[in-house]
Protein backbone atom coordinates (compact mmCIF):
# COMPACT_ATOMS: atom_id res chain seq x y z
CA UNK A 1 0.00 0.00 0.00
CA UNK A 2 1.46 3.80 -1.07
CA UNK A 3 2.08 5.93 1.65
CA UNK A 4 -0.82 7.92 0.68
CA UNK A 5 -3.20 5.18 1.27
CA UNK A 6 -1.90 4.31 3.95
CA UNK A 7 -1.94 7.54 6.16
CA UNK A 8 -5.59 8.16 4.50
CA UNK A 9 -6.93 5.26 6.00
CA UNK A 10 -4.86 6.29 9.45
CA UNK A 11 -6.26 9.56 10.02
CA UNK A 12 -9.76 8.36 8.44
CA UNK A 13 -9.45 5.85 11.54
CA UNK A 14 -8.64 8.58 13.92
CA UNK A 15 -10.86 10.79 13.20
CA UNK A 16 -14.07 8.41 13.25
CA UNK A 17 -12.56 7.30 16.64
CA UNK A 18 -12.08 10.83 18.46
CA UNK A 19 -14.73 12.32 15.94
CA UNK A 20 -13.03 15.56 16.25
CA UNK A 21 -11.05 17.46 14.40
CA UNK A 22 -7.55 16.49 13.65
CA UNK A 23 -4.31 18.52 13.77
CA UNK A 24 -1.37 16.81 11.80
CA UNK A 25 2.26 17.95 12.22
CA UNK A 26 4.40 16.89 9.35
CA UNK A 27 8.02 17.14 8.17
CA UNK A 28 8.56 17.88 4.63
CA UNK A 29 9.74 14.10 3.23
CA UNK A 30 8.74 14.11 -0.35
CA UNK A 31 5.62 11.56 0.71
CA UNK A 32 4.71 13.51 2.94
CA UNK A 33 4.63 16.55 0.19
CA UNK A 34 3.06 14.73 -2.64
CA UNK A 35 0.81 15.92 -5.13
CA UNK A 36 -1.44 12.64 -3.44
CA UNK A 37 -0.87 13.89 0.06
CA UNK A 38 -2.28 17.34 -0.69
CA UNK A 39 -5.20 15.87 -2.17
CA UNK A 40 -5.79 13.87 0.95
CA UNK A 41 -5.41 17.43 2.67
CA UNK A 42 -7.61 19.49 0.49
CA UNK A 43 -10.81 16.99 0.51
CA UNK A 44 -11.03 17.05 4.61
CA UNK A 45 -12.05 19.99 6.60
CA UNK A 46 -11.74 18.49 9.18
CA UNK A 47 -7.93 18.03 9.19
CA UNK A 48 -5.50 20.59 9.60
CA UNK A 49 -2.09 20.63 8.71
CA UNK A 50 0.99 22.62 9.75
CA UNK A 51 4.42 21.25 8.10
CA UNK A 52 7.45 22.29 9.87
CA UNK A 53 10.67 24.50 8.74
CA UNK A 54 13.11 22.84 6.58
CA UNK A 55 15.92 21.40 8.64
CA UNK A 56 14.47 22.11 11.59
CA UNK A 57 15.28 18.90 14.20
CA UNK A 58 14.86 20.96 17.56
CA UNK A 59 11.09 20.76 16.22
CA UNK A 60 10.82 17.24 15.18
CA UNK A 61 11.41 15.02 18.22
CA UNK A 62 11.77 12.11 16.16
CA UNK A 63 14.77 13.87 14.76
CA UNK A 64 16.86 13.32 18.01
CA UNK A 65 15.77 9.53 18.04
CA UNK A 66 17.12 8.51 14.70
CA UNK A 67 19.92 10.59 15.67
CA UNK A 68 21.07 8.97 18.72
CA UNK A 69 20.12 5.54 17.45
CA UNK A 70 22.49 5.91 14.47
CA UNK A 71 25.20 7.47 16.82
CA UNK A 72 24.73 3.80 18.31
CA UNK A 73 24.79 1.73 15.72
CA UNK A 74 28.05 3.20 14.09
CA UNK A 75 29.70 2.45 17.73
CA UNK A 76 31.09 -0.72 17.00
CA UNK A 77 30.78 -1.68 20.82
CA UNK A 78 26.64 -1.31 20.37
CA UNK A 79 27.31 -4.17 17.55
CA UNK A 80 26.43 -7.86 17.43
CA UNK A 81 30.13 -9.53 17.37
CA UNK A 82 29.13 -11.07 14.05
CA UNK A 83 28.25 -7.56 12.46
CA UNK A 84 31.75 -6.32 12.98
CA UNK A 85 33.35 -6.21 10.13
CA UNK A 86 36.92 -8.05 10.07
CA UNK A 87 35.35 -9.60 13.30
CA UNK A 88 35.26 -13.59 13.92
């Protein structure tokens, strides 16, 4: 399933669950961008949508996560000893 599709039928779900109107928060990844994601926007009135600044991590928590957790898996002591390369 596109990505699209996918968060259609996700905020479709959410919003028949909290039948409410829905704020969404997004980064600007080209899926999240797309000519299909705007029509998704555009054809709900119920959902708004605020995308955040270019480059902007100290905004995006999720920014920090993938950060730290590929700090950890370059450390080769984080690494499974048969992962290490040259390693027996």
């Amino acid at each position: 399933m596109r990505t699209a599709a996918r968060v259609t039928t996700l905020i479709g779900g959410v919003h028949q669950l909290v039948k409410a109107p829905i704020v969404l928060v997004r980064d600007r990844l080209n899926s999240h961008v797309s000519h299909a994601m705007c029509e998704l926007i555009g054809q709900r009135a119920w959902l708004t949508v605020f995308l955040l600044p270019a480059h902007s991590p100290d905004l995006n928590p999720v920014e920090r996560v993938r950060a730290h957790v590929k700090r950890g898996l370059a450390d080769p002591r984080h690494q499974l000893p048969h992962c290490r390369s040259g390693g027996a």
